[in-house]
PDB file of N, CA and C in Angstrom:
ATOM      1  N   UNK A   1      -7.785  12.738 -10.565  1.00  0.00           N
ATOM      2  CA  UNK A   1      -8.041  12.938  -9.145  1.00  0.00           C
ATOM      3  C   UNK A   1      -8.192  11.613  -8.402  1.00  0.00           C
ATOM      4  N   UNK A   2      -8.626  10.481  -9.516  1.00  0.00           N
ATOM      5  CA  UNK A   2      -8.900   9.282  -8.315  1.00  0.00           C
ATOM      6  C   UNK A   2      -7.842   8.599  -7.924  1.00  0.00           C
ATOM      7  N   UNK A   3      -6.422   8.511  -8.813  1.00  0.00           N
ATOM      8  CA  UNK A   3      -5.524   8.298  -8.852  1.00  0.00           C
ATOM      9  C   UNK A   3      -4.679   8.949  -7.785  1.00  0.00           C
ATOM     10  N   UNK A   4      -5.019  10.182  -7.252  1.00  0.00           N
ATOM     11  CA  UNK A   4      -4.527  10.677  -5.821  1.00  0.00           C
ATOM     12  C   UNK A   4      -5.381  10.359  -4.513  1.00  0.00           C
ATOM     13  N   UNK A   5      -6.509  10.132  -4.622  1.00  0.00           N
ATOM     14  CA  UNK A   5      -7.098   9.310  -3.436  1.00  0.00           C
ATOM     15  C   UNK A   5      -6.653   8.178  -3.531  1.00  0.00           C
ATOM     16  N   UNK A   6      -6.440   7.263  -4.605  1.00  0.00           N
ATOM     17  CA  UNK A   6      -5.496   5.940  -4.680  1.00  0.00           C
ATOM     18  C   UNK A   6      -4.271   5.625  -3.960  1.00  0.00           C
ATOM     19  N   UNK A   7      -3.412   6.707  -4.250  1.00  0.00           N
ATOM     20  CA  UNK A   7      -2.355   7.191  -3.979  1.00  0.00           C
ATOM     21  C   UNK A   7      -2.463   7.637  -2.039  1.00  0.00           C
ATOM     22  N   UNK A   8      -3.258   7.932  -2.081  1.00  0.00           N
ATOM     23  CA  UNK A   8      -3.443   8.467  -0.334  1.00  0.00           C
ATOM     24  C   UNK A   8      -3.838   7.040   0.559  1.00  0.00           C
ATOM     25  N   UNK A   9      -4.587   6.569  -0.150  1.00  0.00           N
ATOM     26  CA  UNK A   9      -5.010   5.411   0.401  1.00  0.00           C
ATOM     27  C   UNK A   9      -4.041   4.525   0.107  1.00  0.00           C
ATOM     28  N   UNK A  10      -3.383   4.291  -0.497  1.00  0.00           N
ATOM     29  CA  UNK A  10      -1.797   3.499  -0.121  1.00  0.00           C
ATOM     30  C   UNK A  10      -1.163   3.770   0.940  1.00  0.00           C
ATOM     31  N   UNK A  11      -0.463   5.295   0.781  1.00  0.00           N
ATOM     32  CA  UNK A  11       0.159   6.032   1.667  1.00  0.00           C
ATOM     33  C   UNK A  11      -0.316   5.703   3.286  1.00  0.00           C
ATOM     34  N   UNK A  12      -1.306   5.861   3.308  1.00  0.00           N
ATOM     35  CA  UNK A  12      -2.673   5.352   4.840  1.00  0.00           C
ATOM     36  C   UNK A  12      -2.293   4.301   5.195  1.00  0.00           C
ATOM     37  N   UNK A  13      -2.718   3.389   4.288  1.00  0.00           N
ATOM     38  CA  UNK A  13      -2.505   1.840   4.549  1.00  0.00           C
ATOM     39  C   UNK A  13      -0.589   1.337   5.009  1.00  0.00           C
ATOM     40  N   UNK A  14      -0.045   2.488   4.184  1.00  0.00           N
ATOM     41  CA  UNK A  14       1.094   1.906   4.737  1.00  0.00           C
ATOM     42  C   UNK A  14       1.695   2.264   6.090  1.00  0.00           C
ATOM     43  N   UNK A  15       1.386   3.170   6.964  1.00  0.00           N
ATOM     44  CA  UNK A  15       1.564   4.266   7.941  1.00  0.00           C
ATOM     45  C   UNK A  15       0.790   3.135   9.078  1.00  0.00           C
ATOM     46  N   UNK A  16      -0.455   2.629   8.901  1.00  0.00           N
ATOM     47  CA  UNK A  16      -1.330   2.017   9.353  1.00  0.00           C
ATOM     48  C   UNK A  16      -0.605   0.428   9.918  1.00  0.00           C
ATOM     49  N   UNK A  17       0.158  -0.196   8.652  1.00  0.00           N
ATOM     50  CA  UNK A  17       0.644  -1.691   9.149  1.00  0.00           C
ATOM     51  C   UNK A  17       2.232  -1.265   9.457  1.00  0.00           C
ATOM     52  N   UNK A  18       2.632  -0.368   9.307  1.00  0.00           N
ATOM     53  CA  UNK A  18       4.062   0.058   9.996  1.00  0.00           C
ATOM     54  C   UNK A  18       3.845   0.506  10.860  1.00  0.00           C
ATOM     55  N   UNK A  19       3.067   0.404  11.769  1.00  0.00           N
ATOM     56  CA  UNK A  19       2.677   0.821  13.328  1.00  0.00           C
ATOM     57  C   UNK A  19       1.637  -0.310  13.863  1.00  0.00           C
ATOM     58  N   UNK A  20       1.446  -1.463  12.868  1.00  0.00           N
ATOM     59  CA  UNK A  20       0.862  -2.679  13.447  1.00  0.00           C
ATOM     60  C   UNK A  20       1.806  -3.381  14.629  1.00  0.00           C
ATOM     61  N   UNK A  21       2.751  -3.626  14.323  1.00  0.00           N
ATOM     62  CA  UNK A  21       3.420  -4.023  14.926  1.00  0.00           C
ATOM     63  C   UNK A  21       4.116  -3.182  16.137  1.00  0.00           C
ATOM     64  N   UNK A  22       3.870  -2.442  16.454  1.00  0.00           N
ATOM     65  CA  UNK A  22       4.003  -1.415  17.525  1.00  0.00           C
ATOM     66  C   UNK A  22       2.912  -1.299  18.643  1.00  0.00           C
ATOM     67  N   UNK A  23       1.649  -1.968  18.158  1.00  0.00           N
ATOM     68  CA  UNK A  23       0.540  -1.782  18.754  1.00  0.00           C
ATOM     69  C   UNK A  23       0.651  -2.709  20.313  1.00  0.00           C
ATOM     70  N   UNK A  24       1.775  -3.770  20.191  1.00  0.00           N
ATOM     71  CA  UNK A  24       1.457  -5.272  20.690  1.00  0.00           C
ATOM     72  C   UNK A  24       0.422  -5.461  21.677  1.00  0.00           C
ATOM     73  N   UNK A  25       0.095  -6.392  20.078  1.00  0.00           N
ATOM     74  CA  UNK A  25      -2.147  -6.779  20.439  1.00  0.00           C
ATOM     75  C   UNK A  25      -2.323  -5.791  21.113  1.00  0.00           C
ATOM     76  N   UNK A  26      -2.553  -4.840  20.293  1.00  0.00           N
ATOM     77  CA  UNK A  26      -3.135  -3.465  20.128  1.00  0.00           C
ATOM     78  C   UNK A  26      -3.633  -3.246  22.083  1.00  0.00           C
ATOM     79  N   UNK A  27      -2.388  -3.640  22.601  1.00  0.00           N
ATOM     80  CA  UNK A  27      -2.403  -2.892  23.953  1.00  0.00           C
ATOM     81  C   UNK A  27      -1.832  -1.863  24.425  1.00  0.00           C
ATOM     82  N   UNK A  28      -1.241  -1.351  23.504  1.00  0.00           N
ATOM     83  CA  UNK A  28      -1.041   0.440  23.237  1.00  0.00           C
ATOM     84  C   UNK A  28      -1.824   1.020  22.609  1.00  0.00           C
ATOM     85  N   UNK A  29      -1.867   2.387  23.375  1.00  0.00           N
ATOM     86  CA  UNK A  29      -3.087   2.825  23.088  1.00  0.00           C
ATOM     87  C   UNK A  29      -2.791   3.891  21.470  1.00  0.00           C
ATOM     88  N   UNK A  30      -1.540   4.661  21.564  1.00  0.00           N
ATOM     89  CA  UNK A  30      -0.885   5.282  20.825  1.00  0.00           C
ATOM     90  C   UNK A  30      -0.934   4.532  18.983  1.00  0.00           C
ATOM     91  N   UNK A  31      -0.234   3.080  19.066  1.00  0.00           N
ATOM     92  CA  UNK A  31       0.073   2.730  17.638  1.00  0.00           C
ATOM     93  C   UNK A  31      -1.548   1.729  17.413  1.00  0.00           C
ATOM     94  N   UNK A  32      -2.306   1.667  18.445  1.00  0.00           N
ATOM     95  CA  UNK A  32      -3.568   0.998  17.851  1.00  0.00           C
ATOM     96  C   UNK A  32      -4.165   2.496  17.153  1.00  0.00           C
ATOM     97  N   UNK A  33      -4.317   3.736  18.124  1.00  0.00           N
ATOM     98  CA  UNK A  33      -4.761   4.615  17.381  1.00  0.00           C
ATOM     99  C   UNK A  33      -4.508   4.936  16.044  1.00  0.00           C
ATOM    100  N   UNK A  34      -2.855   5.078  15.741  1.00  0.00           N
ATOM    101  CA  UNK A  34      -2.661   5.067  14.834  1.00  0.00           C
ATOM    102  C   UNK A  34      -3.336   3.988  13.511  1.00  0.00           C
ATOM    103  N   UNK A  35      -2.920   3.108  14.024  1.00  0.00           N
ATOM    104  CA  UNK A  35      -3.695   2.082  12.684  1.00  0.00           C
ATOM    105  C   UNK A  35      -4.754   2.294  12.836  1.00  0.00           C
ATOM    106  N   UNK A  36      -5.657   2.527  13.437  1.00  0.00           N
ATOM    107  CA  UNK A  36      -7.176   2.423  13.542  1.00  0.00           C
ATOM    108  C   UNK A  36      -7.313   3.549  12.036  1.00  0.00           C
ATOM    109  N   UNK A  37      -7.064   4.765  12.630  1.00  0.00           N
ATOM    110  CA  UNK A  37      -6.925   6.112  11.857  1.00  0.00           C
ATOM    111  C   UNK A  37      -6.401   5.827  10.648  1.00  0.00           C
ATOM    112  N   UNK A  38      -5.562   5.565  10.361  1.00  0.00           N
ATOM    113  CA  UNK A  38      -5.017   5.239   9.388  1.00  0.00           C
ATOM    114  C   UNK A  38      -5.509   4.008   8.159  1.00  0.00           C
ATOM    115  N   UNK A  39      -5.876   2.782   8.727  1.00  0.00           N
ATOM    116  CA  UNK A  39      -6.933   1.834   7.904  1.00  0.00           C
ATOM    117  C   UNK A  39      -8.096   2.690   7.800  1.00  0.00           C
ATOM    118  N   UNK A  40      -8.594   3.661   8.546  1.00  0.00           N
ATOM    119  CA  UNK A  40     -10.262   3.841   7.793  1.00  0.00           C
ATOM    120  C   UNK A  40      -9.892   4.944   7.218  1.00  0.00           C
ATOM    121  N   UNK A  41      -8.690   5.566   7.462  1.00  0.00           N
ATOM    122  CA  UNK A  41      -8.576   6.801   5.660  1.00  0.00           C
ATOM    123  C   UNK A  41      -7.925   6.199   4.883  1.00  0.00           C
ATOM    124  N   UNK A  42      -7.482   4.945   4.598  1.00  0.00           N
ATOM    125  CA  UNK A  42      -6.922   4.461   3.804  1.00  0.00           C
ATOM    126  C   UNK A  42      -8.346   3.775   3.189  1.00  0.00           C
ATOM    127  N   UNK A  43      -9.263   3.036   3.335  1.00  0.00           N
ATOM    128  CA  UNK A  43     -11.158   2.781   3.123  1.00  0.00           C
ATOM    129  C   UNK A  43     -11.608   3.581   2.516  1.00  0.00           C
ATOM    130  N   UNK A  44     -11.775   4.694   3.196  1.00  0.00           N
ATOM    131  CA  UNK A  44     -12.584   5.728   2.443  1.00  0.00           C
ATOM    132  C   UNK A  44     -11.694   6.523   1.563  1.00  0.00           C
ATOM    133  N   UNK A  45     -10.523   6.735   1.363  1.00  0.00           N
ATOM    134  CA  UNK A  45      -9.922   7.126   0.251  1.00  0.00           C
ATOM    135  C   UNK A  45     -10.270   6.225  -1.448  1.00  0.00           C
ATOM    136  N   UNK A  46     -10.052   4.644  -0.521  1.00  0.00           N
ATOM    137  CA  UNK A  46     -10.338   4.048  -1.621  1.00  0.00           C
ATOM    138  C   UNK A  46     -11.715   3.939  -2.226  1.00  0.00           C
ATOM    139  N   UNK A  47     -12.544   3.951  -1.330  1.00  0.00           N
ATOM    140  CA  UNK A  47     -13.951   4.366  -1.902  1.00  0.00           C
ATOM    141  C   UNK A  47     -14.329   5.254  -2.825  1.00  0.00           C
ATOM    142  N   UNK A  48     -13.454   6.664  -2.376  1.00  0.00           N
ATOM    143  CA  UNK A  48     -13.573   7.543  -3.607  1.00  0.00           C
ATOM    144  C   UNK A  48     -12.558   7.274  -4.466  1.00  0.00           C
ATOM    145  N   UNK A  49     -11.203   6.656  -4.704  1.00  0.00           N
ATOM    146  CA  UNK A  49     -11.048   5.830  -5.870  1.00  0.00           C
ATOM    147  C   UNK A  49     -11.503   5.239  -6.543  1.00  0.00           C
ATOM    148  N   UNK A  50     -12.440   4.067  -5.976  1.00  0.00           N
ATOM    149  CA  UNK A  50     -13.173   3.186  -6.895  1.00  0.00           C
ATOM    150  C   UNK A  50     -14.356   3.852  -7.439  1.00  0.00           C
ATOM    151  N   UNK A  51     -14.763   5.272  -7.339  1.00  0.00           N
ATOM    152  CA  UNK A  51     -15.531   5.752  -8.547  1.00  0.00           C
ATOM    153  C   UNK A  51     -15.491   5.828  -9.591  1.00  0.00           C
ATOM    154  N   UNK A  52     -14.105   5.651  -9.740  1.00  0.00           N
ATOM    155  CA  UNK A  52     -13.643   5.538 -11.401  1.00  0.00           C
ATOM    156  C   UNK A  52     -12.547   4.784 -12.091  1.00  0.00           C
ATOM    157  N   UNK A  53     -12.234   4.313 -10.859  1.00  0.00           N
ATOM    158  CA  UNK A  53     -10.994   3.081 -11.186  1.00  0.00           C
ATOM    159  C   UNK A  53     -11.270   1.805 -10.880  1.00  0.00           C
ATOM    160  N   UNK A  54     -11.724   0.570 -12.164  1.00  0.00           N
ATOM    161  CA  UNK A  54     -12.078  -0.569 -11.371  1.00  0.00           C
ATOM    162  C   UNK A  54     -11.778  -1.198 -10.448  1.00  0.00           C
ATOM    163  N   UNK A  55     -12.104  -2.222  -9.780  1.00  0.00           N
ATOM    164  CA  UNK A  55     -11.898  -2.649  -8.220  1.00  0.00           C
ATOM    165  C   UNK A  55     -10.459  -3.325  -8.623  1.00  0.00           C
ATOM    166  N   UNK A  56     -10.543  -4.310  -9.406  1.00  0.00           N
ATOM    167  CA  UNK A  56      -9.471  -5.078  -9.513  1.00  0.00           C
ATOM    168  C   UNK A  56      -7.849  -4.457  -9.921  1.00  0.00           C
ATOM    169  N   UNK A  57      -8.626  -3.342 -10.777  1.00  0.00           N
ATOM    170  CA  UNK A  57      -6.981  -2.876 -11.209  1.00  0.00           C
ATOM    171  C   UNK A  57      -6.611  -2.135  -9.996  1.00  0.00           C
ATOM    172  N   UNK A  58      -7.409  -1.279  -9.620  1.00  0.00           N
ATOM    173  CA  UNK A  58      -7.023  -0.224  -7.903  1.00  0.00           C
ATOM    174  C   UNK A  58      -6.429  -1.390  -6.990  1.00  0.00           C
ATOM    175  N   UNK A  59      -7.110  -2.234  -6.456  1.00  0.00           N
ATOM    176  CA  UNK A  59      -6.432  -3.443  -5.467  1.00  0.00           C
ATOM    177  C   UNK A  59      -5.335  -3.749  -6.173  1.00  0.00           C
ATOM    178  N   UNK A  60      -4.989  -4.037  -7.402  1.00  0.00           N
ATOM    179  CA  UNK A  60      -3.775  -4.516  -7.908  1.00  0.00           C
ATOM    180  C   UNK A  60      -2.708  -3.645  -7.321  1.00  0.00           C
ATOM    181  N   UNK A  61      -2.987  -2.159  -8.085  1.00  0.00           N
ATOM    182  CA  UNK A  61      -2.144  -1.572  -7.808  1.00  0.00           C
ATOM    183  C   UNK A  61      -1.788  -1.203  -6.075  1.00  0.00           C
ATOM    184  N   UNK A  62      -3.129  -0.928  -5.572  1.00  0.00           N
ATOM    185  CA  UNK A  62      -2.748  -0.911  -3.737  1.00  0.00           C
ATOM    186  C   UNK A  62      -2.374  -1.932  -3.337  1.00  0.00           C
ATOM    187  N   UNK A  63      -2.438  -3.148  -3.674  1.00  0.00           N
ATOM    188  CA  UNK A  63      -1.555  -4.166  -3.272  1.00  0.00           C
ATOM    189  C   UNK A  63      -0.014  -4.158  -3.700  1.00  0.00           C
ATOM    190  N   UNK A  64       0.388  -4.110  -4.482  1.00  0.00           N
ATOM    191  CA  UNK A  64       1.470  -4.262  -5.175  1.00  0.00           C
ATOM    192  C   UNK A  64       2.444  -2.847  -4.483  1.00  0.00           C
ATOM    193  N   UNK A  65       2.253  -1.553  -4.956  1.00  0.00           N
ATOM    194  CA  UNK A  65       2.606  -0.481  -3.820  1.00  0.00           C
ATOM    195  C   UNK A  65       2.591  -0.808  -2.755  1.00  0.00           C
ATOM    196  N   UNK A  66       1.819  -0.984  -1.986  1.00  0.00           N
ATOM    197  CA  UNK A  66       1.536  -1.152  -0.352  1.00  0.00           C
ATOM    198  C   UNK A  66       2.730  -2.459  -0.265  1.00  0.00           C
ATOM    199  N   UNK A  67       3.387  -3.462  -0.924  1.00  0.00           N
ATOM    200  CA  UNK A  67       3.483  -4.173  -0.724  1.00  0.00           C
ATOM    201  C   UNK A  67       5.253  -3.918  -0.662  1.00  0.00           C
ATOM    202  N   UNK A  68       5.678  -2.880  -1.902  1.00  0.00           N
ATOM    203  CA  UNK A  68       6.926  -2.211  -2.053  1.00  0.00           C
ATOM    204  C   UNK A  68       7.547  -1.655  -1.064  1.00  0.00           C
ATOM    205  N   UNK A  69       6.320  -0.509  -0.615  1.00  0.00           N
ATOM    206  CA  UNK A  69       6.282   0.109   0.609  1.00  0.00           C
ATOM    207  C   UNK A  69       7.025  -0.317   2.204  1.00  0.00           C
ATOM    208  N   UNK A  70       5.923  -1.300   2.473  1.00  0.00           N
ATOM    209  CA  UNK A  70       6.370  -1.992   3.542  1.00  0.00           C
ATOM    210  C   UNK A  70       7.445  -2.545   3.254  1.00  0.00           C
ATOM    211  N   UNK A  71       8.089  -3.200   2.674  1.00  0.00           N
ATOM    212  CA  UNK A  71       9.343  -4.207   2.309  1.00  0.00           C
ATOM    213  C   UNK A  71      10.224  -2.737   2.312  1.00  0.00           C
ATOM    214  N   UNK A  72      10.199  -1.888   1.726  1.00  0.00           N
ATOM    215  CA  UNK A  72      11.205  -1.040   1.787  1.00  0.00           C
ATOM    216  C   UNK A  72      11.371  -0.337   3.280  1.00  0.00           C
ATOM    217  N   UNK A  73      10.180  -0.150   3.772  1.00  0.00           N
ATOM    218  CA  UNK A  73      10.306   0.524   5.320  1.00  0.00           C
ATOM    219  C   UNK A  73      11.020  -0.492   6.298  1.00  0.00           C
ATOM    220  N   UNK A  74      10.768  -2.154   5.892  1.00  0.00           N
ATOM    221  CA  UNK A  74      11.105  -2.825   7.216  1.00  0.00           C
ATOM    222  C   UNK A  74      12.662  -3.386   6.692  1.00  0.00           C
ATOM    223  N   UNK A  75      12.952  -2.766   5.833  1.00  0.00           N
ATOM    224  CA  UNK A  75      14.662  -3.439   5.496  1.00  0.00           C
ATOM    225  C   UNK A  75      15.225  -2.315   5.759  1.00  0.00           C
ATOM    226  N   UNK A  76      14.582  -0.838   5.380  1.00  0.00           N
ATOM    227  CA  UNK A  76      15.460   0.663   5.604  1.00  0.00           C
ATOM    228  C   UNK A  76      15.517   0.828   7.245  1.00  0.00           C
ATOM    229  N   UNK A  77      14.580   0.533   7.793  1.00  0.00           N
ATOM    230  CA  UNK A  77      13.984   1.888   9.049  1.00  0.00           C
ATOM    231  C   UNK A  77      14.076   0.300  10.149  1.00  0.00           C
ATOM    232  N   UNK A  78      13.500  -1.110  10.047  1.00  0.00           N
ATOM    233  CA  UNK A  78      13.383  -2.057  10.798  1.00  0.00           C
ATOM    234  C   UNK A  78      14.367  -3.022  10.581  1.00  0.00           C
ATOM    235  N   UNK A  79      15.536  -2.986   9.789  1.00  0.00           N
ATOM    236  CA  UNK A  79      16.683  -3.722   9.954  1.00  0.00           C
ATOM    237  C   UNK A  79      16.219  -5.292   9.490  1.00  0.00           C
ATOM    238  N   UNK A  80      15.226  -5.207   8.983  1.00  0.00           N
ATOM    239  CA  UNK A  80      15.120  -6.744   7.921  1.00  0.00           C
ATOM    240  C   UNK A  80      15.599  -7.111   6.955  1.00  0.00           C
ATOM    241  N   UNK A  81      16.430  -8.164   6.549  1.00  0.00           N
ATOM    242  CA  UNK A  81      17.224  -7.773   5.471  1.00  0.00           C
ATOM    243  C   UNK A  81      16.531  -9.178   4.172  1.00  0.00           C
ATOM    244  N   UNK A  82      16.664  -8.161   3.462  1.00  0.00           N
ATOM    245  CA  UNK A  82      16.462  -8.989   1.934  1.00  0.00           C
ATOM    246  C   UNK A  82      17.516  -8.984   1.104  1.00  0.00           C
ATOM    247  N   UNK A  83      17.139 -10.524   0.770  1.00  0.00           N
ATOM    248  CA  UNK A  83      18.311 -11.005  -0.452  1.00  0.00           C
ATOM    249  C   UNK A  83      18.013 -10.932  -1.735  1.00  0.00           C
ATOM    250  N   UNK A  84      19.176 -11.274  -2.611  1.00  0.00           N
ATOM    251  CA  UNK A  84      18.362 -10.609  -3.917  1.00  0.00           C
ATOM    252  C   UNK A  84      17.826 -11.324  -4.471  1.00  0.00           C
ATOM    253  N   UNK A  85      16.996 -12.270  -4.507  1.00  0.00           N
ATOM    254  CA  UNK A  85      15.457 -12.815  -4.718  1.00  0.00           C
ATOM    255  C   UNK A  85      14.562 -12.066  -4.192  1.00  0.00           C
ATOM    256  N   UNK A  86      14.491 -11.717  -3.247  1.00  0.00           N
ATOM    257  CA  UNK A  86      13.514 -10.634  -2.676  1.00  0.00           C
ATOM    258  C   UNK A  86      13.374  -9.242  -3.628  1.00  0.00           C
ATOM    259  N   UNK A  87      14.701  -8.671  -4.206  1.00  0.00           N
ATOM    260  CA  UNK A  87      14.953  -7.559  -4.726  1.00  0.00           C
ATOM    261  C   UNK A  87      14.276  -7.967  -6.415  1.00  0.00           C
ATOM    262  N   UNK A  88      14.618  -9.211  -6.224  1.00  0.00           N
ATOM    263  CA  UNK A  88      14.058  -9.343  -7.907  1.00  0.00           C
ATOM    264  C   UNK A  88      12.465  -9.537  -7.690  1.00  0.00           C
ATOM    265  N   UNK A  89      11.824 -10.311  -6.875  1.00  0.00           N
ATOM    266  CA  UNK A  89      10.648 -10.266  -6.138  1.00  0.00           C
ATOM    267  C   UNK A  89      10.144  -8.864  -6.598  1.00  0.00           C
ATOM    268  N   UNK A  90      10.751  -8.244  -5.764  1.00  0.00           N
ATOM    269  CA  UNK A  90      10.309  -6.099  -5.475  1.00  0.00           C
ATOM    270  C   UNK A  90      10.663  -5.894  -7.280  1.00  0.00           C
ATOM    271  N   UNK A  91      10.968  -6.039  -7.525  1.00  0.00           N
ATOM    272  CA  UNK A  91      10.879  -5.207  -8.691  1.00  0.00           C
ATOM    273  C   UNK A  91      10.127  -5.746  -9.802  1.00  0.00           C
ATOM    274  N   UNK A  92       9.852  -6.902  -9.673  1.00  0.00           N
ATOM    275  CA  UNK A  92       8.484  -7.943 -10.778  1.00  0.00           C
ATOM    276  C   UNK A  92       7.572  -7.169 -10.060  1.00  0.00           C
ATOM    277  N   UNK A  93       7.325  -6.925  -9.019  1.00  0.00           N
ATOM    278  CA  UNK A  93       6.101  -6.275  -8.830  1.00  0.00           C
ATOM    279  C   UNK A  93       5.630  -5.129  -9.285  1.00  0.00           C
ATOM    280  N   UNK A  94       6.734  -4.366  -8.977  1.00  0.00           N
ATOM    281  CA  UNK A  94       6.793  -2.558  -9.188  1.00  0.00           C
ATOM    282  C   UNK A  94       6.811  -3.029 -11.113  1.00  0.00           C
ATOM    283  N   UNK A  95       7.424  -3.682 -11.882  1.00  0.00           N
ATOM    284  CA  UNK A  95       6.980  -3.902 -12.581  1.00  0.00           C
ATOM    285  C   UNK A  95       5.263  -4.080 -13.444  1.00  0.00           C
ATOM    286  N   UNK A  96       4.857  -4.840 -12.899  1.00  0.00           N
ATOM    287  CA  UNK A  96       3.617  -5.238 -13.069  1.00  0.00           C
ATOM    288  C   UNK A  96       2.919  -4.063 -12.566  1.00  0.00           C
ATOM    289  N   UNK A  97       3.146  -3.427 -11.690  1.00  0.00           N
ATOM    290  CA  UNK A  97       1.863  -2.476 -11.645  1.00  0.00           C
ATOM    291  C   UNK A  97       2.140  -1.347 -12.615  1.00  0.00           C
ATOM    292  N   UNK A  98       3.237  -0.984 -13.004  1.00  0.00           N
ATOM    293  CA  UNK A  98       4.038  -0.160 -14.086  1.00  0.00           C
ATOM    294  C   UNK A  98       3.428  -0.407 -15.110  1.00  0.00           C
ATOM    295  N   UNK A  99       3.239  -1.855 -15.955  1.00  0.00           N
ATOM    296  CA  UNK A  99       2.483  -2.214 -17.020  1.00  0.00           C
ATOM    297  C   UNK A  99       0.860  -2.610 -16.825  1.00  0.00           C
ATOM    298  N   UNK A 100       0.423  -2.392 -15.976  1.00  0.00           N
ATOM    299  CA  UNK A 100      -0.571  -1.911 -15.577  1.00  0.00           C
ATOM    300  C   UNK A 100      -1.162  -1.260 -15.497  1.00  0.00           C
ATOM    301  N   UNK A 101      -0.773   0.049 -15.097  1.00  0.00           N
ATOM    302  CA  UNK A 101      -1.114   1.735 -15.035  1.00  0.00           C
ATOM    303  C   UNK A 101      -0.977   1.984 -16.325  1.00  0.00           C
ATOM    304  N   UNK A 102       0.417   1.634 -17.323  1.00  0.00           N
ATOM    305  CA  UNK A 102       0.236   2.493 -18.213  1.00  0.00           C
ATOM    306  C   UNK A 102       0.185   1.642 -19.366  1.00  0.00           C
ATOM    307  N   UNK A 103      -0.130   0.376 -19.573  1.00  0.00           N
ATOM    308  CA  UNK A 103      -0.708  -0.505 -20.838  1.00  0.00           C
ATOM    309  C   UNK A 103      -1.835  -0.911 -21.111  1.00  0.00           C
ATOM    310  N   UNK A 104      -2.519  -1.295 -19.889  1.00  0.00           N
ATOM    311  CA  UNK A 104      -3.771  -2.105 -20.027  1.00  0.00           C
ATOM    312  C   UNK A 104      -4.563  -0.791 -20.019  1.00  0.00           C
ATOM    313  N   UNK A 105      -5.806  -2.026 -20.962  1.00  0.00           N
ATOM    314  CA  UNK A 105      -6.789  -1.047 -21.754  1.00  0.00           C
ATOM    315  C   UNK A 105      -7.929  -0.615 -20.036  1.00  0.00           C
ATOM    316  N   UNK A 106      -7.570  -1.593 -19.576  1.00  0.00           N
ATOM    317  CA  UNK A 106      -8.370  -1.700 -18.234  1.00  0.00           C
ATOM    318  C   UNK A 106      -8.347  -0.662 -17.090  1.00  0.00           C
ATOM    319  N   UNK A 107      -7.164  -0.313 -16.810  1.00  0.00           N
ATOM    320  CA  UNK A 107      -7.382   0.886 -16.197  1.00  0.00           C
ATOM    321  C   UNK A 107      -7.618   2.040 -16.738  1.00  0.00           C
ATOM    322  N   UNK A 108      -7.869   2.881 -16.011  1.00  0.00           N
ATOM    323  CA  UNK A 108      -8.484   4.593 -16.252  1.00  0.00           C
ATOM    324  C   UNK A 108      -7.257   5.311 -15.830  1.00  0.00           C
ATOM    325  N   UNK A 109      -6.850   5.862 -18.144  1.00  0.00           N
ATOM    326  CA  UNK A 109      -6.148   6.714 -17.866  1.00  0.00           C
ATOM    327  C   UNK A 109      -6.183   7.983 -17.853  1.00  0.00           C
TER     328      UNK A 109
END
């Protein structure tokens, strides 16, 4: 179960900085709402994550996702384009959290 509040609180966080930039200096009222909403259920999701998933491996992994995420939204949907250093970049990551989740003795499986 904490692994889906994990999971939500990614999802949050990413909804949240893909409408950062929409906000400009959050003088819309619409995409500040949005992020506002969106960073504090992406918080308290992770709060009830970290009941049972240590801090460091959960941030690993919400960093590393969150990080896929965005890079994939702003090259699909925002016309940013990455080269393939970037692609090898994206996938050492998605890597690492891959051997992460499912090797180390450290996270909660």
């Amino acid at each position: 179960m904490h692994y889906l509040y994990l999971a939500g609180a990614i999802l949050a966080e990413t909804i949240g900085t893909s409408a950062l930039s929409q906000t400009a200096g959050f003088t819309r009222l619409t995409p500040t709402l949005i992020v506002l909403v969106s960073f504090a259920t992406s918080f308290y999701l992770m709060s009830l994550a970290l009941q049972s998933i240590p801090v460091g491996i959960a941030y690993a992994i919400w960093a590393g996702i969150g990080i896929v995420l965005i890079t994939f939204i702003g090259w699909a949907f925002l016309k940013q384009t990455l080269d393939a250093p970037a692609f090898v970049g994206i996938a050492l990551i998605l890597a690492g959290v891959v051997v992460l989740r499912l090797f180390s003795r450290a996270a909660v499986h």
